[in-house]
Protein backbone atom coordinates (compact mmCIF):
# COMPACT_ATOMS: atom_id res chain seq x y z
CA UNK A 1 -58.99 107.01 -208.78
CA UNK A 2 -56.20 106.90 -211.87
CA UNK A 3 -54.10 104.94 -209.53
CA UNK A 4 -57.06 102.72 -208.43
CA UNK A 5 -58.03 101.53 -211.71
CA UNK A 6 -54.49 100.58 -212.77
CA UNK A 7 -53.66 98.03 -209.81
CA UNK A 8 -57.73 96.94 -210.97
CA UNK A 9 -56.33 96.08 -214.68
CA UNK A 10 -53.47 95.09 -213.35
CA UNK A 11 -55.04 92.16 -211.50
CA UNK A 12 -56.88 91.66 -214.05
CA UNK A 13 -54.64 90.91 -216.57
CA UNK A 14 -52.33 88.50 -214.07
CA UNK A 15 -55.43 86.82 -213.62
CA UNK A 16 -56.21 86.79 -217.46
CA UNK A 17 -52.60 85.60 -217.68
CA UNK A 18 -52.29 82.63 -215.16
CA UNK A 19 -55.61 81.36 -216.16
CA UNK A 20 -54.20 81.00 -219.62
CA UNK A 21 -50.91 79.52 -218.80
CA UNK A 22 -53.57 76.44 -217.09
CA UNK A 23 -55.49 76.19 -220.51
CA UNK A 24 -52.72 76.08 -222.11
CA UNK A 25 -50.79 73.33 -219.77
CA UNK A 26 -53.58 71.49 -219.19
CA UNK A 27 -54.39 71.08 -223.11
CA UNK A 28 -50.87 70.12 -223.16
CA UNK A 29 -50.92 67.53 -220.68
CA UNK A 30 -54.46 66.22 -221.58
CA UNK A 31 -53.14 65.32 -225.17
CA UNK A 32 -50.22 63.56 -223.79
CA UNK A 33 -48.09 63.72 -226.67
CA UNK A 34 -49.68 61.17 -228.28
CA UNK A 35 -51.58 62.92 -231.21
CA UNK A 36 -51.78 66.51 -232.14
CA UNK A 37 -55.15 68.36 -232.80
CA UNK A 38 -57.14 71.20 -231.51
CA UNK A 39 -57.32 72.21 -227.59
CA UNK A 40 -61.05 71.93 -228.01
CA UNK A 41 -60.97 69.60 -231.03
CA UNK A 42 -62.36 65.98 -231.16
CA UNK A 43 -60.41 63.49 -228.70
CA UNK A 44 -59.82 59.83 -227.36
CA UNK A 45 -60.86 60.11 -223.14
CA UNK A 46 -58.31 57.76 -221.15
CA UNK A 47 -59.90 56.47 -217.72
CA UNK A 48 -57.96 54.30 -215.68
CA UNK A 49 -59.44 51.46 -213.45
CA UNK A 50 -56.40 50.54 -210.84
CA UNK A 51 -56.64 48.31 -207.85
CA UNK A 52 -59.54 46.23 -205.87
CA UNK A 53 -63.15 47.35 -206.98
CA UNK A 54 -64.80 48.63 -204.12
CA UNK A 55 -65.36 52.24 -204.70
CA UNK A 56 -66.58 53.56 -208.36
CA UNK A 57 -68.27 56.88 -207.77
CA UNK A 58 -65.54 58.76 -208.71
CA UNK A 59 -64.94 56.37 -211.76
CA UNK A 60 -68.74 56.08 -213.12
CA UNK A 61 -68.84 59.89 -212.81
CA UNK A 62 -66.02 60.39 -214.59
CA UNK A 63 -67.43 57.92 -217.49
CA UNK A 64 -70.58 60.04 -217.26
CA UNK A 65 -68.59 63.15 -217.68
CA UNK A 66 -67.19 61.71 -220.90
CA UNK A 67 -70.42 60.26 -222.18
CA UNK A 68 -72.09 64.12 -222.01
CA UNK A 69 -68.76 65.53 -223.21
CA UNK A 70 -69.13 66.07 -227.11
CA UNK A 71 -65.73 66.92 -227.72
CA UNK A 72 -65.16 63.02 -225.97
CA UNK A 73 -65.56 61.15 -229.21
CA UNK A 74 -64.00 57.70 -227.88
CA UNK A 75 -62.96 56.08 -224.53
CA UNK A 76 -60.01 53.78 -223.20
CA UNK A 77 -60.84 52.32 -220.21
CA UNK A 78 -57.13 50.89 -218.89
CA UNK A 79 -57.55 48.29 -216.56
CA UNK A 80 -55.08 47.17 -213.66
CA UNK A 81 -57.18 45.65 -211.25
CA UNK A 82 -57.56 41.83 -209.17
CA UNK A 83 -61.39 42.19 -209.77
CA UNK A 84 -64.01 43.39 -206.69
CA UNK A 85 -66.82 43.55 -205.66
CA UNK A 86 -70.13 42.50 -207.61
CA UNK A 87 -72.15 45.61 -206.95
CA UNK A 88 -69.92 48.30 -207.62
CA UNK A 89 -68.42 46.21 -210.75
CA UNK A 90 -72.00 46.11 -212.25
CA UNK A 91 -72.13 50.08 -211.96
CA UNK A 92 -69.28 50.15 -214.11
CA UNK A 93 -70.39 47.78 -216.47
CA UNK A 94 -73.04 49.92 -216.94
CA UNK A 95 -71.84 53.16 -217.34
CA UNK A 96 -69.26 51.79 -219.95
CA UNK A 97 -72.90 50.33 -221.90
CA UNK A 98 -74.55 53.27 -221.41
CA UNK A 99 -71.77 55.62 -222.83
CA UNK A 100 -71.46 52.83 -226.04
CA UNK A 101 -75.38 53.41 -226.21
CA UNK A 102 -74.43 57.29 -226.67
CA UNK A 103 -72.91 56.14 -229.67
CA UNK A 104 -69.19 56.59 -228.22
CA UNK A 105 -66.58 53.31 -228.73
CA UNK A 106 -65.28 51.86 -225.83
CA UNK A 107 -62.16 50.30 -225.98
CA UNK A 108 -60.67 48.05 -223.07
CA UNK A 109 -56.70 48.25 -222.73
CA UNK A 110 -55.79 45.39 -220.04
CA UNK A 111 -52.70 45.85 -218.36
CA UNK A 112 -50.70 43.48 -216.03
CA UNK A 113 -53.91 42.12 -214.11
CA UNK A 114 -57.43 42.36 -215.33
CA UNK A 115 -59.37 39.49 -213.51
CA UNK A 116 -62.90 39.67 -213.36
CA UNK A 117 -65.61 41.37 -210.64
CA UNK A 118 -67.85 38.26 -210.32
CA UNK A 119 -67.50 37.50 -206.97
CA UNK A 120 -67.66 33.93 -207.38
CA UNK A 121 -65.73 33.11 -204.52
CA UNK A 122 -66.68 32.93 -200.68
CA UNK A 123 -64.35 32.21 -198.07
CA UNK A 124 -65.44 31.42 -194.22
CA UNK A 125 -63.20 30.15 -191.68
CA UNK A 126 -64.49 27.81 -188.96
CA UNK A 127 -62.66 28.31 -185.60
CA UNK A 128 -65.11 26.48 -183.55
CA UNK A 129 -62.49 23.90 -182.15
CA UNK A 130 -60.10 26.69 -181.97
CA UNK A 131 -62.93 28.23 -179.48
CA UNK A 132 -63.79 25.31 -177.57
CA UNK A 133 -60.28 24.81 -176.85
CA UNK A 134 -59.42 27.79 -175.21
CA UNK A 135 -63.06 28.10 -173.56
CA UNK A 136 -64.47 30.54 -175.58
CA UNK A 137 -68.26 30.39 -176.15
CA UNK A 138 -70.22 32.16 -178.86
CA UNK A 139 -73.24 33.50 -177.96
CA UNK A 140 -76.00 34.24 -180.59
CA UNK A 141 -79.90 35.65 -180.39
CA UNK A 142 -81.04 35.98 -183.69
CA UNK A 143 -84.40 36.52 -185.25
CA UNK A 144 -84.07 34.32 -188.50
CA UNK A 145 -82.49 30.92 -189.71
CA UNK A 146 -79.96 32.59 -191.84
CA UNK A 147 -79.25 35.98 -189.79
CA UNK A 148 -76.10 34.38 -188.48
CA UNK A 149 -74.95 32.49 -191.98
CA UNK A 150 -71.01 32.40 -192.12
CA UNK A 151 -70.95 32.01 -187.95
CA UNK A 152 -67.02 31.62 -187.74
CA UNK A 153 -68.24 29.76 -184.28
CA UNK A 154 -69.69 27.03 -185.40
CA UNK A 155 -69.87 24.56 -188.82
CA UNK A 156 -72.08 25.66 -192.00
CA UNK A 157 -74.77 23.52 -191.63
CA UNK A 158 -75.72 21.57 -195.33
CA UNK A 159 -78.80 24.57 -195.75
CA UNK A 160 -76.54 27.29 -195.00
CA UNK A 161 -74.36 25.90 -197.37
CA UNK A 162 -77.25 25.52 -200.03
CA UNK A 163 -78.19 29.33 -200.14
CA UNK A 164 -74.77 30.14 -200.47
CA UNK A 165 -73.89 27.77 -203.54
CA UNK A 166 -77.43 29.05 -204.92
CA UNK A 167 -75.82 32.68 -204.25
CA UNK A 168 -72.76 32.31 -205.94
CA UNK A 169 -74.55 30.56 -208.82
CA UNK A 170 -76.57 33.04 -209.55
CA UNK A 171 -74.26 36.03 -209.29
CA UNK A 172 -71.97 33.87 -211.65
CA UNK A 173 -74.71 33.29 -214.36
CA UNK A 174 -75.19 36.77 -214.56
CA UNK A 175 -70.75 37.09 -215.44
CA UNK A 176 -71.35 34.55 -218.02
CA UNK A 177 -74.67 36.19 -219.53
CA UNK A 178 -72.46 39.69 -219.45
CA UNK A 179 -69.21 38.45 -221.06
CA UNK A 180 -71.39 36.18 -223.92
CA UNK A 181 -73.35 39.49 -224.66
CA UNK A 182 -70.01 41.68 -224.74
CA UNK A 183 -68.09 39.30 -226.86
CA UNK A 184 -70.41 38.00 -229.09
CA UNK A 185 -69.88 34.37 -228.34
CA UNK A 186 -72.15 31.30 -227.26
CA UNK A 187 -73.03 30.95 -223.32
CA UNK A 188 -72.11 27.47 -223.60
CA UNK A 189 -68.77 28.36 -224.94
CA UNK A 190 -68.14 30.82 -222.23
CA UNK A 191 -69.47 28.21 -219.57
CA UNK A 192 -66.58 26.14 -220.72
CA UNK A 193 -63.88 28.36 -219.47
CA UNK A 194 -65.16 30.83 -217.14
CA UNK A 195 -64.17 28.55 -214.19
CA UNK A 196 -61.67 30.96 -212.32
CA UNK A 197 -58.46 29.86 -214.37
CA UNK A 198 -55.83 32.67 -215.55
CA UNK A 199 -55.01 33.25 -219.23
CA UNK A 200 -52.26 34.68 -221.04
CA UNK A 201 -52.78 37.19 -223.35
CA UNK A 202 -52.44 34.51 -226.10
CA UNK A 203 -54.96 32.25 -224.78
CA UNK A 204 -57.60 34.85 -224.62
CA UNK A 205 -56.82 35.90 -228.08
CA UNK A 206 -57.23 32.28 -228.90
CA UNK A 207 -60.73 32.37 -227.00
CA UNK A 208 -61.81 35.18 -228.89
CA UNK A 209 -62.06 37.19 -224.97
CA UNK A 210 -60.28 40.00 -226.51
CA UNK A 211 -59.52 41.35 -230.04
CA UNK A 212 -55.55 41.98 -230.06
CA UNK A 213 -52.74 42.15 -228.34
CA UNK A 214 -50.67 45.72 -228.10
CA UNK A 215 -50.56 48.44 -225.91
CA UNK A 216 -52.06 50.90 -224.32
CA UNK A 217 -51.21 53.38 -227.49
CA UNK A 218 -52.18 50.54 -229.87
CA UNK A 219 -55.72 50.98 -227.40
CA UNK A 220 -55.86 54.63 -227.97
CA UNK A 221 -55.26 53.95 -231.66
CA UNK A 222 -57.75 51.40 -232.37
CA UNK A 223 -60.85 53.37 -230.35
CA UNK A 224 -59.63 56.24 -232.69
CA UNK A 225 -60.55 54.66 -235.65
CA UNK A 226 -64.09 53.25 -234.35
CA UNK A 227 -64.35 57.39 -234.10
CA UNK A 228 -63.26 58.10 -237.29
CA UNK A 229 -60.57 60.09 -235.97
CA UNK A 230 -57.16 60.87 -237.11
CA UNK A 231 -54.22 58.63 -235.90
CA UNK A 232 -52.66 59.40 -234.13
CA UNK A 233 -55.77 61.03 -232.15
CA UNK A 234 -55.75 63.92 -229.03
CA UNK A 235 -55.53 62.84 -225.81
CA UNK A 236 -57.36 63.51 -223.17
CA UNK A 237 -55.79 61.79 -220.28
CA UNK A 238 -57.15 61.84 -216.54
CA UNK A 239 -56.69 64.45 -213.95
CA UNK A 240 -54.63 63.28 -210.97
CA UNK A 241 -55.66 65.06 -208.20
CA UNK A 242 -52.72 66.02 -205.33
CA UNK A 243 -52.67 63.74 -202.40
CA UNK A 244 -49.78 64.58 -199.96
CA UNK A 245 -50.05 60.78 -198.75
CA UNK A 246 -49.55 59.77 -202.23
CA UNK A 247 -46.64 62.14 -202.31
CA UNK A 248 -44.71 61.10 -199.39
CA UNK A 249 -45.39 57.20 -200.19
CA UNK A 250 -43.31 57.57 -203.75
CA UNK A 251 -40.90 59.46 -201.68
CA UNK A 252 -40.89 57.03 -199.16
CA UNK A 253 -40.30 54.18 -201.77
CA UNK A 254 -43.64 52.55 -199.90
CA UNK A 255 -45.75 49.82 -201.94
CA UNK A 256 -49.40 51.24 -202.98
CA UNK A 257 -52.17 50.63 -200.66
CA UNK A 258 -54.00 47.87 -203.08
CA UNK A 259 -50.69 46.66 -204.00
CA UNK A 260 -50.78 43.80 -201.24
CA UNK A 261 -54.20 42.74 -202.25
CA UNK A 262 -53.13 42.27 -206.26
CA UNK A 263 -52.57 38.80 -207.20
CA UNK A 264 -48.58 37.81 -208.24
CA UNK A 265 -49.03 37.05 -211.49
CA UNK A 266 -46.02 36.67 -214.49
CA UNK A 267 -45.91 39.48 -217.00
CA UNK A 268 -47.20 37.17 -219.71
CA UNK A 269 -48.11 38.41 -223.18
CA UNK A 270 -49.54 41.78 -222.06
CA UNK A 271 -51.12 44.10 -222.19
CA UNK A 272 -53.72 43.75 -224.56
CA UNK A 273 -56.89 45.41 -225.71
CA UNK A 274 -60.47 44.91 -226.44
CA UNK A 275 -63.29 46.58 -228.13
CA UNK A 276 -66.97 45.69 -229.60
């Protein structure tokens, strides 16, 4: 029994013991070595948006988990991305207004890329001569006028063509409306340059479309003192979970899987940061 309860206390205390040396690294690593403070204490959240928008779950939850976090007192949101998707872009946007409606500053740090989720672009090839030449005919039953919209088979007709315009219209008014709201600034002005081109970090600066131009500790800094936090402030940074494909790509030397789809742009001015 004597023996039975010292391997039990034992355990115990190994347990005790690794589960402290993970508090302990992961306070570490969560402040980053950018500020000190508490373990527990107040702290700037870092979430990163990389890569094509497509799929946000993990990202809005983690923006969620921040927002009901009261030792969060501030999030960076760094951005690396080509744009996306409308739908899954919008459940950002919202998260990111909901968490500023929780009274917590959010604080944009644009990296290398940041272009826009508007979705204000539709591309639809037409191979119908392609078809016709090598005797290929497309067959289609459908049950409505538009089922079959964007037929690579055969030309857009001039209505097709209409809903689609009135589509991409709409979907754009809705970018304008959001970026005039965020930054403060007149539709019309917005309507003016919100037309697809690419800006330097200087430009945008110059269009009032961000606040500064720094980094992303400049970012950290700066969402800090919306807080009323120290500078420099703890860290939290996020948690990278273990992928063994990741692993053996970095090993491998590959590129990253959205890496193809990111647009080649020249390192201008950046990066540069935002808040409101």
């Amino acid at each position: 029994m004597s023996r039975r309860l010292t391997v039990l206390t034992a355990t115990v205390l190994v347990f005790l013991g690794v589960a402290g040396l993970f508090l302990l690294a992961g306070g570490s690593w969560g402040r980053g070595g950018d500020g000190g403070g508490s373990l527990f204490g107040p702290k700037v959240a870092v979430v990163e948006l990389e890569g094509l928008i497509a799929e946000t779950d993990d990202l809005v939850r983690e923006l969620r988990q921040h927002r009901e976090n009261p030792s969060i007192k501030a999030v960076v949101i760094r951005i690396n991305s080509p744009g996306g998707v409308v739908g899954p872009t919008q459940e950002v946007y919202d998260a990111i207004r909901r968490l500023r409606e929780a009274g917590k500053p959010v604080v944009a740090s644009l990296g290398a890329v940041a272009a826009s989720g508007g979705g204000v672009i539709m591309q639809l090839a037409n191979l119908d001569s392609l078809m016709k030449k090598v005797g290929v005919e497309y067959v289609v039953v459908k049950a409505g006028a538009f089922k079959d919209i964007g037929n690579i088979a055969r030309p857009m007709t001039p209505e097709e063509r209409r809903v689609l315009q009135t589509l991409l219209d709409d979907v754009h008014g809705q970018f304008i409306d959001a970026v005039a709201k965020g930054r403060k600034l007149p539709r019309e002005q917005v309507v003016q340059f919100a037309d697809g081109r690419v800006f330097s970090g200087t430009q945008a600066l110059a269009l009032k479309m961000v606040d500064a131009l720094g980094g992303l500790e400049d970012a950290i800094n700066a969402a800090a003192k919306l807080a009323k936090l120290p500078t420099p402030p703890s860290v939290e940074r996020p948690r990278r979970k273990f992928s063994f494909i990741e692993l053996l790509r970095n090993e491998l030397g590959l590129p990253a899987p959205g890496s193809l789809l990111r647009p080649a742009l020249p390192l201008f001015k950046t990066p540069l940061y935002l808040m409101d």
